[in-house]
N, C-alpha and C. Protein backbone atom coordinates (compact mmCIF):
# COMPACT_ATOMS: atom_id res chain seq x y z
N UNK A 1 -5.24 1.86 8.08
CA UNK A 1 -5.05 0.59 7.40
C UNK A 1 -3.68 0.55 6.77
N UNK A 2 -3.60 -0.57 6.61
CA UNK A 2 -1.98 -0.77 5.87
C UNK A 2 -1.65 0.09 4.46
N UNK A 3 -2.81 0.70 4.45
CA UNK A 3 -2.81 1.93 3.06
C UNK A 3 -1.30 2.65 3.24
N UNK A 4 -1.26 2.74 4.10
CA UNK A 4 0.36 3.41 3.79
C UNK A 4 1.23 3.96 2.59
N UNK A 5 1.01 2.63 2.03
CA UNK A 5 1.90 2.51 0.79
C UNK A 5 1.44 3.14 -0.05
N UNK A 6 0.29 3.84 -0.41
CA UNK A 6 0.15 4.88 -0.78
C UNK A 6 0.67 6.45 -0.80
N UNK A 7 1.04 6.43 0.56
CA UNK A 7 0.65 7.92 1.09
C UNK A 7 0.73 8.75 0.48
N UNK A 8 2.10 9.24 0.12
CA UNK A 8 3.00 10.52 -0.15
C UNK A 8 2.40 10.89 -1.79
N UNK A 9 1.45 10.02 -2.16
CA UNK A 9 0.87 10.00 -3.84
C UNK A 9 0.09 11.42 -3.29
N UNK A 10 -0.50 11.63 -2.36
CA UNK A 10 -1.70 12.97 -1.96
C UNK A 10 -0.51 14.12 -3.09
N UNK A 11 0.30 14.09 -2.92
CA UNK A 11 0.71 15.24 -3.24
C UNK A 11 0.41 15.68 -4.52
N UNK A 12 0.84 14.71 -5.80
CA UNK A 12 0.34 14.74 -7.02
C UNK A 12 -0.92 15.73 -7.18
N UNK A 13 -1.86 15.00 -6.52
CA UNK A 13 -3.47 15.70 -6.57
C UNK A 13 -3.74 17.08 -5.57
N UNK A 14 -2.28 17.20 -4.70
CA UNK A 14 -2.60 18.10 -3.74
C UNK A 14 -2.11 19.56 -3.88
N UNK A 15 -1.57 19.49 -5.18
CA UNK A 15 -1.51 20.99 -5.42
C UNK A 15 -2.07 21.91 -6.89
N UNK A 16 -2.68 22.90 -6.32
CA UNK A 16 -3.79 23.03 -7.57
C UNK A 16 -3.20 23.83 -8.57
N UNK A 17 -3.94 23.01 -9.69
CA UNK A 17 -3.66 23.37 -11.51
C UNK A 17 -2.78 22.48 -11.44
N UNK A 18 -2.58 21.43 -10.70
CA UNK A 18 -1.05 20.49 -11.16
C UNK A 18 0.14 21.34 -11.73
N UNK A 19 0.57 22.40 -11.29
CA UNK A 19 1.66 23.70 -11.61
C UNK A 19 2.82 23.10 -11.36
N UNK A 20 3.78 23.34 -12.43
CA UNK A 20 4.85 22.78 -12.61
C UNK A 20 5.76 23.47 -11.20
N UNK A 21 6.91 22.45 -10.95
CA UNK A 21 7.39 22.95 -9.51
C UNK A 21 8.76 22.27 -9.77
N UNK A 22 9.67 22.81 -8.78
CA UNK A 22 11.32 22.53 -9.14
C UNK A 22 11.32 21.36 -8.17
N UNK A 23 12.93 21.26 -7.82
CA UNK A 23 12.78 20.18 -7.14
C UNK A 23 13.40 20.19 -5.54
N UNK A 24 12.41 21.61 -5.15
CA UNK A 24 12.57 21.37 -3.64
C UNK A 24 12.01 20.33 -2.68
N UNK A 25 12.21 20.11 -1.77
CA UNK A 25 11.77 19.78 -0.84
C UNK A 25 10.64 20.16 -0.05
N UNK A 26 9.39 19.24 0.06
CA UNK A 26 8.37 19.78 0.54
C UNK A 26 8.01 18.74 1.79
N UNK A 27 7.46 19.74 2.85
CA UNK A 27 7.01 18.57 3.83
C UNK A 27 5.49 18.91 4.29
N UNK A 28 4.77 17.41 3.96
CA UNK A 28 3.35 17.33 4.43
C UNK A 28 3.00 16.58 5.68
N UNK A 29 2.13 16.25 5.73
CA UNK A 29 1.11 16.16 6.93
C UNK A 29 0.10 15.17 6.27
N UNK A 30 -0.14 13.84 6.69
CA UNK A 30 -1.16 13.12 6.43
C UNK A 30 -1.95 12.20 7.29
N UNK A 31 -3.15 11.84 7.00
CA UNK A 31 -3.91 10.98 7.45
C UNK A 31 -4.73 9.95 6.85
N UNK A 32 -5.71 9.19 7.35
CA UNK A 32 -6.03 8.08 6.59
C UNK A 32 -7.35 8.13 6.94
N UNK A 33 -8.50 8.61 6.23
CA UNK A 33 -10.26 8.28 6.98
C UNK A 33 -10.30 6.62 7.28
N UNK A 34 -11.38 6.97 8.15
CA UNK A 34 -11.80 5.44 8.60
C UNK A 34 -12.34 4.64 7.59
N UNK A 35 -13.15 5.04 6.58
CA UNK A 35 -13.52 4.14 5.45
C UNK A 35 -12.95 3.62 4.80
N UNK A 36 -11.34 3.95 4.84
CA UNK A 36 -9.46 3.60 3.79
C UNK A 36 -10.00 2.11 4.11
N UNK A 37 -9.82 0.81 3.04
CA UNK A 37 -9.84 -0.23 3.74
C UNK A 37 -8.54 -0.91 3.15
N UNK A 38 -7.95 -1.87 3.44
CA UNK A 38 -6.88 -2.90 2.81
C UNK A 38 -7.34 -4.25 2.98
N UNK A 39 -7.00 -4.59 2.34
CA UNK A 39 -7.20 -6.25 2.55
C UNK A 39 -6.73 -7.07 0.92
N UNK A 40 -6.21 -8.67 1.95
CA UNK A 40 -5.69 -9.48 1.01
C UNK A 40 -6.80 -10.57 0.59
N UNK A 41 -6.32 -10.53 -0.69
CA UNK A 41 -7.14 -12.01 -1.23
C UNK A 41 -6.59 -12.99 -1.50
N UNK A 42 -7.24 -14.14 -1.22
CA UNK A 42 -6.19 -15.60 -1.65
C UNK A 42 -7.42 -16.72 -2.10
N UNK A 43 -6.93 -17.85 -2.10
CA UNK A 43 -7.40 -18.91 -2.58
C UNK A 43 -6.71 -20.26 -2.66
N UNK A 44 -7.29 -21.29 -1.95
CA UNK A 44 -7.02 -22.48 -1.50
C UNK A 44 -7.45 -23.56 -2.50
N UNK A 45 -7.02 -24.74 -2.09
CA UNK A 45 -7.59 -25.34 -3.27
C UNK A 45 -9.29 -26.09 -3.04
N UNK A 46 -9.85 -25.62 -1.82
CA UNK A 46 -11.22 -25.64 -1.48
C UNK A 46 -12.17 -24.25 -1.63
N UNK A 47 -11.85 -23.18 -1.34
CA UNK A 47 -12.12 -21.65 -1.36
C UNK A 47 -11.58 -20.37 -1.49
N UNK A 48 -12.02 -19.81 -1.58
CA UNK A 48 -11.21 -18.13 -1.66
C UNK A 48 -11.24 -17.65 -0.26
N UNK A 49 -11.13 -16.47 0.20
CA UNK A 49 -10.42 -16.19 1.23
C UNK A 49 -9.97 -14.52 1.27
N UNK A 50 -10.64 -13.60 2.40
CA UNK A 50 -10.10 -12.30 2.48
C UNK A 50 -9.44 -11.93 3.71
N UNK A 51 -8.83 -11.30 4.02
CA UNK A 51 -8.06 -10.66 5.51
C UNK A 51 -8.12 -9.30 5.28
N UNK A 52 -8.42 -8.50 6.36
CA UNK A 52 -8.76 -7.13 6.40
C UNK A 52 -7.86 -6.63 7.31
N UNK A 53 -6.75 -5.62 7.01
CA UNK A 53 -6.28 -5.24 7.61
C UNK A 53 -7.00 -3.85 8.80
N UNK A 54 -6.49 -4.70 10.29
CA UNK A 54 -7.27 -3.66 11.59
C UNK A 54 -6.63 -2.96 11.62
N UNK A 55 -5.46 -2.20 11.55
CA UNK A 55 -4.43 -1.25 12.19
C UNK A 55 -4.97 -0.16 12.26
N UNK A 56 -4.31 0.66 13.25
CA UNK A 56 -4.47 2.02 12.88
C UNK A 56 -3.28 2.90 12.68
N UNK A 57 -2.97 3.99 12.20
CA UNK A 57 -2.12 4.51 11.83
C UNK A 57 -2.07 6.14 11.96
N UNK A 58 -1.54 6.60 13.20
CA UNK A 58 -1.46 8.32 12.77
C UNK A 58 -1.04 9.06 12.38
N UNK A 59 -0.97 10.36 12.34
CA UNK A 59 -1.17 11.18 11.58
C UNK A 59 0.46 11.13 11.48
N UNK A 60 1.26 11.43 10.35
CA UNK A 60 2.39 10.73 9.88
C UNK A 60 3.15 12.89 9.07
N UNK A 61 4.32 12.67 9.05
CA UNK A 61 4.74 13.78 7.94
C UNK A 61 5.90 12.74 6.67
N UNK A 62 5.98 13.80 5.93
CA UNK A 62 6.57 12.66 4.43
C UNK A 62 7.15 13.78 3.85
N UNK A 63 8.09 13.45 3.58
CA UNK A 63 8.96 14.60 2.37
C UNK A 63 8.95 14.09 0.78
N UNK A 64 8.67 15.04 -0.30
CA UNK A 64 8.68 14.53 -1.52
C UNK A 64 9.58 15.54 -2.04
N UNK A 65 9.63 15.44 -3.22
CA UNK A 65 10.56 16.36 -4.15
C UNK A 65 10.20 16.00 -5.84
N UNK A 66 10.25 17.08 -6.43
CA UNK A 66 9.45 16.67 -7.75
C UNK A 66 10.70 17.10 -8.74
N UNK A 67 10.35 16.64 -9.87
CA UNK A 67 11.29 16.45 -10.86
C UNK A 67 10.70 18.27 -11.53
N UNK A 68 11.48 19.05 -12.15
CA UNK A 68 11.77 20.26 -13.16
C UNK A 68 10.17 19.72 -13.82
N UNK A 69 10.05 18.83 -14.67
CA UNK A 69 8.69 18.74 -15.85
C UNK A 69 7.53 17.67 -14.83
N UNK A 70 7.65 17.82 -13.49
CA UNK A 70 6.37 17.28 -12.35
C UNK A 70 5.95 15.73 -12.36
N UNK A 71 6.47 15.24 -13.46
CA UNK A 71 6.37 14.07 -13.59
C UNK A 71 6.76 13.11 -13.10
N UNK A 72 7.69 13.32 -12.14
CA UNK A 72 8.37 12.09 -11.01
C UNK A 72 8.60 13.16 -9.79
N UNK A 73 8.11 12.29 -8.96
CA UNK A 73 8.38 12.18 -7.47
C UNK A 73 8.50 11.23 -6.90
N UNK A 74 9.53 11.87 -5.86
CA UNK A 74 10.89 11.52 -4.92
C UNK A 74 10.60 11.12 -3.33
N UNK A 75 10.51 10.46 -2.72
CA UNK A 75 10.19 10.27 -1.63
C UNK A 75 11.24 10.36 -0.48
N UNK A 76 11.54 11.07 0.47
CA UNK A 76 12.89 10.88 1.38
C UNK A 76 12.04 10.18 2.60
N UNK A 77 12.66 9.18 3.14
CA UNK A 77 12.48 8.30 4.62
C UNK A 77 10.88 7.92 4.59
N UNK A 78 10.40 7.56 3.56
CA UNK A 78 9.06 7.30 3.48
C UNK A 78 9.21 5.95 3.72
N UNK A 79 8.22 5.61 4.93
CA UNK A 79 8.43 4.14 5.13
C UNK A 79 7.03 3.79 6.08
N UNK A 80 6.56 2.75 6.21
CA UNK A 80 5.29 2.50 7.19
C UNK A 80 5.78 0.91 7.89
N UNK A 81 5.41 0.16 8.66
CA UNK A 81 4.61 -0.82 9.14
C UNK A 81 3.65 -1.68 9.37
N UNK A 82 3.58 -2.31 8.80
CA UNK A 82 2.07 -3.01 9.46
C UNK A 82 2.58 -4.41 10.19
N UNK A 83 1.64 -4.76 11.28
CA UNK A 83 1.40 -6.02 12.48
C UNK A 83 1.18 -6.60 11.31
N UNK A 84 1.49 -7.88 11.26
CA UNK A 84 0.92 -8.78 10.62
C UNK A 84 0.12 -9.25 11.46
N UNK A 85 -0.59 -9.27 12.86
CA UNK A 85 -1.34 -9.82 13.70
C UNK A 85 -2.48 -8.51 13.46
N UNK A 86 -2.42 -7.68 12.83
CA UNK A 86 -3.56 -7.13 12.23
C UNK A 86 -4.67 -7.37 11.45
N UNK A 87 -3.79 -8.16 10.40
CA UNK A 87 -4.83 -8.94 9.46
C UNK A 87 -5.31 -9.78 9.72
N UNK A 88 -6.72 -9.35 9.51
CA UNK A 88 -8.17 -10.17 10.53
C UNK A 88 -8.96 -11.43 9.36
N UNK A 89 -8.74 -12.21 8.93
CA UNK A 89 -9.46 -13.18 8.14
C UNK A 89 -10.99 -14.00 8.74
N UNK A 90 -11.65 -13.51 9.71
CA UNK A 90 -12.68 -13.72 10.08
C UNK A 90 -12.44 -15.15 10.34
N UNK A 91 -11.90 -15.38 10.58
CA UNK A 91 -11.84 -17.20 10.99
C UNK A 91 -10.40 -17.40 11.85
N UNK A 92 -10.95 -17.63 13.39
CA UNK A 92 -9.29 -16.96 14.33
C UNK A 92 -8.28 -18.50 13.72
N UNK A 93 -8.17 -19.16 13.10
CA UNK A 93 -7.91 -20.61 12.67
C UNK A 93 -6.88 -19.88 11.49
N UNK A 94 -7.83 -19.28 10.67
CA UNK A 94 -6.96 -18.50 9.75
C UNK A 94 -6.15 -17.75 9.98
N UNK A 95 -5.89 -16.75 10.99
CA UNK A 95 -5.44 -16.07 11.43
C UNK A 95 -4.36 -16.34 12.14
N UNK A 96 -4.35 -17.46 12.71
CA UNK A 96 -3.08 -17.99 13.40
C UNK A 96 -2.17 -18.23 12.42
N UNK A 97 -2.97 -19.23 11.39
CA UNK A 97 -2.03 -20.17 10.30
C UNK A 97 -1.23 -19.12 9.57
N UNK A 98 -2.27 -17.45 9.11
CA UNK A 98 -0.94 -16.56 8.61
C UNK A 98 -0.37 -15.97 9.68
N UNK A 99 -0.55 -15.92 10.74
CA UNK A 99 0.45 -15.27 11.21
C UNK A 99 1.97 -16.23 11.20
N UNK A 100 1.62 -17.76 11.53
CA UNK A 100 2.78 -18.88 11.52
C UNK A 100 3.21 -18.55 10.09
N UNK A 101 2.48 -17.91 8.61
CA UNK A 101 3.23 -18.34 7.85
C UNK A 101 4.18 -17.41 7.56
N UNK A 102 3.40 -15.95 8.10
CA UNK A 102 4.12 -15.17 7.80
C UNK A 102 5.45 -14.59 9.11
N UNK A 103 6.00 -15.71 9.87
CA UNK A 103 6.72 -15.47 11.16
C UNK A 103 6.76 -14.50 11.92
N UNK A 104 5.45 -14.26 12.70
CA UNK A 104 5.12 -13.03 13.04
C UNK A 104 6.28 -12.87 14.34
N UNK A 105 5.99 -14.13 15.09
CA UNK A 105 7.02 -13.66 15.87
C UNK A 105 8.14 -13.58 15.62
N UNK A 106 8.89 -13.94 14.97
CA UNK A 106 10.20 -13.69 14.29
C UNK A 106 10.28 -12.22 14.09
N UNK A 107 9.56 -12.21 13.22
CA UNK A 107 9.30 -10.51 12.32
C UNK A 107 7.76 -10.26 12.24
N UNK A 108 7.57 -9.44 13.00
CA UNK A 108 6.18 -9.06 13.60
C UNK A 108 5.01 -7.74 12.56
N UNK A 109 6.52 -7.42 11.90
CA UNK A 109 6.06 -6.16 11.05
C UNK A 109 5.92 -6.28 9.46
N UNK A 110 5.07 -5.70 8.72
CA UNK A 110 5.85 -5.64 7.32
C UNK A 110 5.95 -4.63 6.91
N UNK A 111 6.92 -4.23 6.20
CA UNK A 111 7.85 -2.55 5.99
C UNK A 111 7.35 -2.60 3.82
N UNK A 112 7.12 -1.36 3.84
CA UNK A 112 6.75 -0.83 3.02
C UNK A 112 7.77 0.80 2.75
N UNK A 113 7.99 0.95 1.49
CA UNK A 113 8.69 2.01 1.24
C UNK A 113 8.76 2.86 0.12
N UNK A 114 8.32 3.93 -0.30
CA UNK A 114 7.99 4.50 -1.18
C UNK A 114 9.23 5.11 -1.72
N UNK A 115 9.78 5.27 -2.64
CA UNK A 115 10.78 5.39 -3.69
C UNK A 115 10.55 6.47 -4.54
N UNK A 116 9.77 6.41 -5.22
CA UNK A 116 9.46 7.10 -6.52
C UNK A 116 8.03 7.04 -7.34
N UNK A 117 7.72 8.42 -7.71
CA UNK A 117 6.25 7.76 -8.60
C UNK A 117 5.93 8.69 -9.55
N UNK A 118 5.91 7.74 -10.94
CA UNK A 118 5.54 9.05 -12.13
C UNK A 118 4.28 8.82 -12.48
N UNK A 119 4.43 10.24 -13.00
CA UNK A 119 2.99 10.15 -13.68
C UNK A 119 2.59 9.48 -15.16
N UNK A 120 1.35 9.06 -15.38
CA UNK A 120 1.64 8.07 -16.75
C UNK A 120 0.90 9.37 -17.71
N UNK A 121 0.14 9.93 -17.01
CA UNK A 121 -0.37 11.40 -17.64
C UNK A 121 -0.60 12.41 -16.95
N UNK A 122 -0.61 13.92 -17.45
CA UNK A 122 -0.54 14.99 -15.93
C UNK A 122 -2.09 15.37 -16.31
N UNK A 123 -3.09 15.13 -16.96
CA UNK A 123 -3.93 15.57 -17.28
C UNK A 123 -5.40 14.00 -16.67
N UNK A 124 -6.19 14.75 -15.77
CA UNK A 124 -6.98 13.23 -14.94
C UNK A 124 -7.97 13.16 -16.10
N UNK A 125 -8.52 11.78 -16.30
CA UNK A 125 -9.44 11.46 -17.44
C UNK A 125 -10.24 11.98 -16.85
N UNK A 126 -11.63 11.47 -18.07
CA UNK A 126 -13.15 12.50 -17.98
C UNK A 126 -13.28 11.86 -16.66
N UNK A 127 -13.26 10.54 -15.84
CA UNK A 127 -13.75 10.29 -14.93
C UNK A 127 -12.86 11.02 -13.10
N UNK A 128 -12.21 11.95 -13.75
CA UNK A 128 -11.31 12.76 -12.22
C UNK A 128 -10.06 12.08 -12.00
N UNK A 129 -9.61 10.45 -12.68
CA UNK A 129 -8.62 9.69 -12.14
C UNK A 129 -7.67 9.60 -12.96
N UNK A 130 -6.54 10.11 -12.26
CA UNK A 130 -4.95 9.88 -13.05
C UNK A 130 -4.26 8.59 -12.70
N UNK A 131 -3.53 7.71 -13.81
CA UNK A 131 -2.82 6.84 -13.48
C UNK A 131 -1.43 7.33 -13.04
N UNK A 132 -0.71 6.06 -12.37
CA UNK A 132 0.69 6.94 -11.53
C UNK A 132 0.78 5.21 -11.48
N UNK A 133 2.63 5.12 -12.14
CA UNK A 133 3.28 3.92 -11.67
C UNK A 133 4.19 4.74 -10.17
N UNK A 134 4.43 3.55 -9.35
CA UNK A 134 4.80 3.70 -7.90
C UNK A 134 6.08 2.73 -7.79
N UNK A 135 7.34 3.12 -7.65
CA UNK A 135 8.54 2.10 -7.05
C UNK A 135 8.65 2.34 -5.88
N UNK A 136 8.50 0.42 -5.74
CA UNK A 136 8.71 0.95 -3.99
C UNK A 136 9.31 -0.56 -3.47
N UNK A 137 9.38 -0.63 -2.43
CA UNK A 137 10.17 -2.05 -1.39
C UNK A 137 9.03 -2.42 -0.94
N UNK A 138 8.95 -3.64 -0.52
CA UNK A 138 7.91 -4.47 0.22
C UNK A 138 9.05 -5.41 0.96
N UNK A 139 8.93 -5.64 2.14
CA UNK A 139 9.78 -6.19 3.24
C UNK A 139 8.98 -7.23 4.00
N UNK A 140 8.55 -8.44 3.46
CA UNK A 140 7.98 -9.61 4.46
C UNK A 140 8.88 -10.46 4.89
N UNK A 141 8.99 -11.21 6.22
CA UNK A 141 9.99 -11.95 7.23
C UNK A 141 11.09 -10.97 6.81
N UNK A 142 12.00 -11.36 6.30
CA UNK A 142 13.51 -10.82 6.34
C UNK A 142 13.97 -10.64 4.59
N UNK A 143 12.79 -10.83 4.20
CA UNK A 143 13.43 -10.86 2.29
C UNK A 143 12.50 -9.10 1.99
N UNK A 144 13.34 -8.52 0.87
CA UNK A 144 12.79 -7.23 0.44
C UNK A 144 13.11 -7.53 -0.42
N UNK A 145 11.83 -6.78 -1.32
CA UNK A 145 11.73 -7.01 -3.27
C UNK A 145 10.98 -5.70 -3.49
N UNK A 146 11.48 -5.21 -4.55
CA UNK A 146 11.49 -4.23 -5.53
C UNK A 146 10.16 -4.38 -5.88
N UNK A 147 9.08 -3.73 -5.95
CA UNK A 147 7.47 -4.22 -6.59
C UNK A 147 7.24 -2.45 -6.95
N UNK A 148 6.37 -2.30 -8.49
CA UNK A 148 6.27 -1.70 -9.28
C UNK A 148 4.54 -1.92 -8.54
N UNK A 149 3.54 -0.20 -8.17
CA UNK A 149 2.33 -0.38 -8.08
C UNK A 149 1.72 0.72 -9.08
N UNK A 150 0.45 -0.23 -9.59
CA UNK A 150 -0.25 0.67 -10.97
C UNK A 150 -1.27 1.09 -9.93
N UNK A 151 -1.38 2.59 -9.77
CA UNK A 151 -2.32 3.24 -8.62
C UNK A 151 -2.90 4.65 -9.62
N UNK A 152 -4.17 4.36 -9.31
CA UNK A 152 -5.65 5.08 -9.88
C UNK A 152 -5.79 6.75 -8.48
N UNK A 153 -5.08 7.66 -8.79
CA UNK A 153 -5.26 8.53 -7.78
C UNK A 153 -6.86 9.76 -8.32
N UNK A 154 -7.02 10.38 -7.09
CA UNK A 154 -8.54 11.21 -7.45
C UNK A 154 -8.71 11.99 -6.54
N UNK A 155 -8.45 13.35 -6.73
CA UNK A 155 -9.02 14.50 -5.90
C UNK A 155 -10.26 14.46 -5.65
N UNK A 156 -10.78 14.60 -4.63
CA UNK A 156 -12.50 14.94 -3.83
C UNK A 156 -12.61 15.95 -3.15
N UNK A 157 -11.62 17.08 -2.87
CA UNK A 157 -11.14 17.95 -2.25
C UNK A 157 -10.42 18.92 -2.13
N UNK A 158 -10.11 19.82 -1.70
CA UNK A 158 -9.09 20.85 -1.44
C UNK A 158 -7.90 19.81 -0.83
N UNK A 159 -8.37 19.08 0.37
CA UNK A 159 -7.14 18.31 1.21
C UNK A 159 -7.28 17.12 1.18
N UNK A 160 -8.41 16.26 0.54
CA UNK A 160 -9.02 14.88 0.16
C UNK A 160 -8.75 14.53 -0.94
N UNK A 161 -8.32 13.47 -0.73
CA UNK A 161 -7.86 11.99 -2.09
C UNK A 161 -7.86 10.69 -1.87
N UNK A 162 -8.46 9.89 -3.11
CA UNK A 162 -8.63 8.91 -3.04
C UNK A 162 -7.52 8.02 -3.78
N UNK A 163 -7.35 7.08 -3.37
CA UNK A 163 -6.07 5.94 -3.98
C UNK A 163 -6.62 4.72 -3.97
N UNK A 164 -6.36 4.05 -5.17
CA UNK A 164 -7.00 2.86 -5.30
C UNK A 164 -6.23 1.96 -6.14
N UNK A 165 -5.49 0.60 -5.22
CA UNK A 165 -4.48 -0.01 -5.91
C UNK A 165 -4.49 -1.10 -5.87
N UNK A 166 -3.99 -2.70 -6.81
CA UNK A 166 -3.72 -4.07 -6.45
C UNK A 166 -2.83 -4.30 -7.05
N UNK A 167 -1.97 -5.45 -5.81
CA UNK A 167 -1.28 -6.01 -6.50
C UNK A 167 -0.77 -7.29 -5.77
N UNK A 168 -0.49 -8.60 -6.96
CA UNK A 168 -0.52 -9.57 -6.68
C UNK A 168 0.71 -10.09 -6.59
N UNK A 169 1.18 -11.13 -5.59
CA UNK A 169 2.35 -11.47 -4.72
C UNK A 169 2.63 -12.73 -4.66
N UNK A 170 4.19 -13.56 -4.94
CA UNK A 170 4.57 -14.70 -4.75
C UNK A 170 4.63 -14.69 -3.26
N UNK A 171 4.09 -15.79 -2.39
CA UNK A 171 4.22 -15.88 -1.16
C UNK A 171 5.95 -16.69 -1.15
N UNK A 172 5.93 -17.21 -2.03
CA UNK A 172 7.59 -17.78 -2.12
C UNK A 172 8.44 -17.37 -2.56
N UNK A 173 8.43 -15.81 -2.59
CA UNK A 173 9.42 -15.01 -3.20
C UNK A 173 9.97 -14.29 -1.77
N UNK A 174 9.01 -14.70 -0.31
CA UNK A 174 9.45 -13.95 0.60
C UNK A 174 9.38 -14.82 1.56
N UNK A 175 10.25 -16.16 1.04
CA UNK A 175 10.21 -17.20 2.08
C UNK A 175 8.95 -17.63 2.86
N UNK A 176 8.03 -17.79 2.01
CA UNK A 176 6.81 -17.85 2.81
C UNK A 176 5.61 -19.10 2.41
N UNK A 177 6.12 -20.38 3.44
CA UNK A 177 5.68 -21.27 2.94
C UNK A 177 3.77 -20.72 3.12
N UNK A 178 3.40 -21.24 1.69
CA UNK A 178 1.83 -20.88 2.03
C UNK A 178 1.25 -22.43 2.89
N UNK A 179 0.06 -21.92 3.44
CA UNK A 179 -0.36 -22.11 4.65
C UNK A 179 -1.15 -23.89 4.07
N UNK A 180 -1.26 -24.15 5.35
CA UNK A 180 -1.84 -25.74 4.99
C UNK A 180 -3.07 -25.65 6.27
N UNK A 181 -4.04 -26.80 5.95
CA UNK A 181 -5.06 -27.18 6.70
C UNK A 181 -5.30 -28.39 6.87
N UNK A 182 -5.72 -29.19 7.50
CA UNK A 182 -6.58 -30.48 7.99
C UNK A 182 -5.46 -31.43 7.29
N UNK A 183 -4.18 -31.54 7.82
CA UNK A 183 -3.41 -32.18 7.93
C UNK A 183 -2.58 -32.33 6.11
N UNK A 184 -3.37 -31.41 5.48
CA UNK A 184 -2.19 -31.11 3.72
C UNK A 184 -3.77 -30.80 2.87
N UNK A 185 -4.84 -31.09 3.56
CA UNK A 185 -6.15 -31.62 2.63
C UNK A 185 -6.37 -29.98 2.29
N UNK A 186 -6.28 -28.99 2.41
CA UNK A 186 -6.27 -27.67 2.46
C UNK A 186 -5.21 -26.94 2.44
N UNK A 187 -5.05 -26.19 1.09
CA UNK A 187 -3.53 -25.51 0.73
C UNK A 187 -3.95 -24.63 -0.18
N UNK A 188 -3.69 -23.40 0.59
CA UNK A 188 -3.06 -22.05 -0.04
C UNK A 188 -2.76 -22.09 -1.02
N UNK A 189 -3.44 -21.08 -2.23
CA UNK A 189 -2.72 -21.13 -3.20
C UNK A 189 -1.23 -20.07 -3.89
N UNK A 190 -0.02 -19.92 -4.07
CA UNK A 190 1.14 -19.32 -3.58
C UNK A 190 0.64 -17.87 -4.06
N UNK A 191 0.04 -17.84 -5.14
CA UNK A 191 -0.32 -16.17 -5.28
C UNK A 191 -1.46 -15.64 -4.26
N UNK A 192 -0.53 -14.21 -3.63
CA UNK A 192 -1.72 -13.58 -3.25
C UNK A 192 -2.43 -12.01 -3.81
N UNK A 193 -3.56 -11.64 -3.48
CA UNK A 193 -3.65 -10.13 -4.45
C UNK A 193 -3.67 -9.10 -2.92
N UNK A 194 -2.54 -8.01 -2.81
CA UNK A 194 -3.05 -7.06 -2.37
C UNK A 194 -4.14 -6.04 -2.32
N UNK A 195 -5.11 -5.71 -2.03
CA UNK A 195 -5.81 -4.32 -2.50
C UNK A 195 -6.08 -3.20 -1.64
N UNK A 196 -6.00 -1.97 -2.26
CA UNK A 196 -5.58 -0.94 -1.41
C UNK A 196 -6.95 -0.08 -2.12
N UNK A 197 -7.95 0.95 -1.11
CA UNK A 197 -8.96 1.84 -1.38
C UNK A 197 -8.95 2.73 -0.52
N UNK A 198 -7.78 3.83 -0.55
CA UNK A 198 -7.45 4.69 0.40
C UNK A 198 -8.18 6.18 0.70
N UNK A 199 -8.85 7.02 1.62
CA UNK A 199 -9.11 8.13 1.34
C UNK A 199 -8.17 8.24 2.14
N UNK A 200 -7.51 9.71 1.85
CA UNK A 200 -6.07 10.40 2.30
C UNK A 200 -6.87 11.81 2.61
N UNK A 201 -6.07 12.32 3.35
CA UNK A 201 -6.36 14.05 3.88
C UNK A 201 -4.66 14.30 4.07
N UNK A 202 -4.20 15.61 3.14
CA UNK A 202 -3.16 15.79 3.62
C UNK A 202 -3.13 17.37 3.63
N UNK A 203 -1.86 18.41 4.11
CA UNK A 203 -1.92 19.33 4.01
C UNK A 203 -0.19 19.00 4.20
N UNK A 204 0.11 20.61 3.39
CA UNK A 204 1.40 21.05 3.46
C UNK A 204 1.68 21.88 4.23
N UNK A 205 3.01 21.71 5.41
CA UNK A 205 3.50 22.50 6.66
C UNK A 205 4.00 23.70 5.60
């Protein structure tokens, strides 16, 4: 799934006692279980509205690098894709209208890029989950913007983690007229919410 934009977070949770570490260079190995789901939410001025991202995505490597006190990490060439002809809105009507809005054929992809991500605490609450702010790029048609993600990470594993993130989006911040129906009587409303519920498996080469 378009979880992507997660990825390279496994690491945080992926090395045990959270042990402080310099700032080499490390390279992993990841994947995405089938249960990872993504999908967008919206709302018209008749109904609400979900799209589920179909993609699939394999098994990928990612370089991080951590700061002297573990609290920030570094991402090198971390980057993903997604079809926008992926996202499935159960209604093929819908599905056309975002793909027209989002110019698939023009620009067929949307690019995602991981930057940087600290920790907001190194210690996971009573419930297993650490917060982690995420800088990163989001790239729809031809415009890229800077977007800040508040992501809930959670070990289940030796090599298993869970990621769980939203976040909500000007469709007109990326040239993106929102979508119309039955001749104007049906209109998109310009915010949309991302949401991301990732299980990750990673290991270090």
């Amino acid at each position: 799934m378009l979880a992507r934009i997660i990825s390279g977070l496994v690491i945080v949770l992926g090395l045990s006692g959270f042990v402080k570490l310099n700032s080499t260079l490390f390279d992993y190995t990841y994947y995405l279980e089938e249960n990872s789901k993504l999908y967008i939410e919206g709302t018209s001025n008749v109904n609400s509205f979900d799209c589920s991202c179909k993609d699939n995505f394999p098994k990928r490597g990612i370089k991080v690098a951590f700061s002297d006190d573990f609290k920030t990490i570094r991402f090198t060439n971390s980057f993903f894709k997604i079809r926008t002809q992926s996202l499935d809105c159960n209604n093929s009507r819908m599905n056309r209208d975002l793909c027209e809005a989002l110019k698939s054929s023009e620009y067929p992809d949307i690019k995602i890029e991981l930057k940087e991500a600290k920790l907001v605490s190194t210690t996971p609450g009573s419930d297993g989950w650490l917060s982690i702010k995420v800088n990163a790029t989001m790239t729809i048609t031809n415009v890229t913007k800077d977007v800040v993600l508040d992501v809930k990470g959670k070990k289940n594993s030796d090599d298993r983690f869970r990621f769980v993130c939203s976040k909500e989006i000007l469709l007109t911040d990326y040239n993106i007229e929102p979508p119309t129906a039955l001749l104007g009587l049906v209109k998109v409303r310009n915010n949309i919410k991302i949401n991301f519920d990732l299980f990750t498996v990673a290991e270090q080469l």
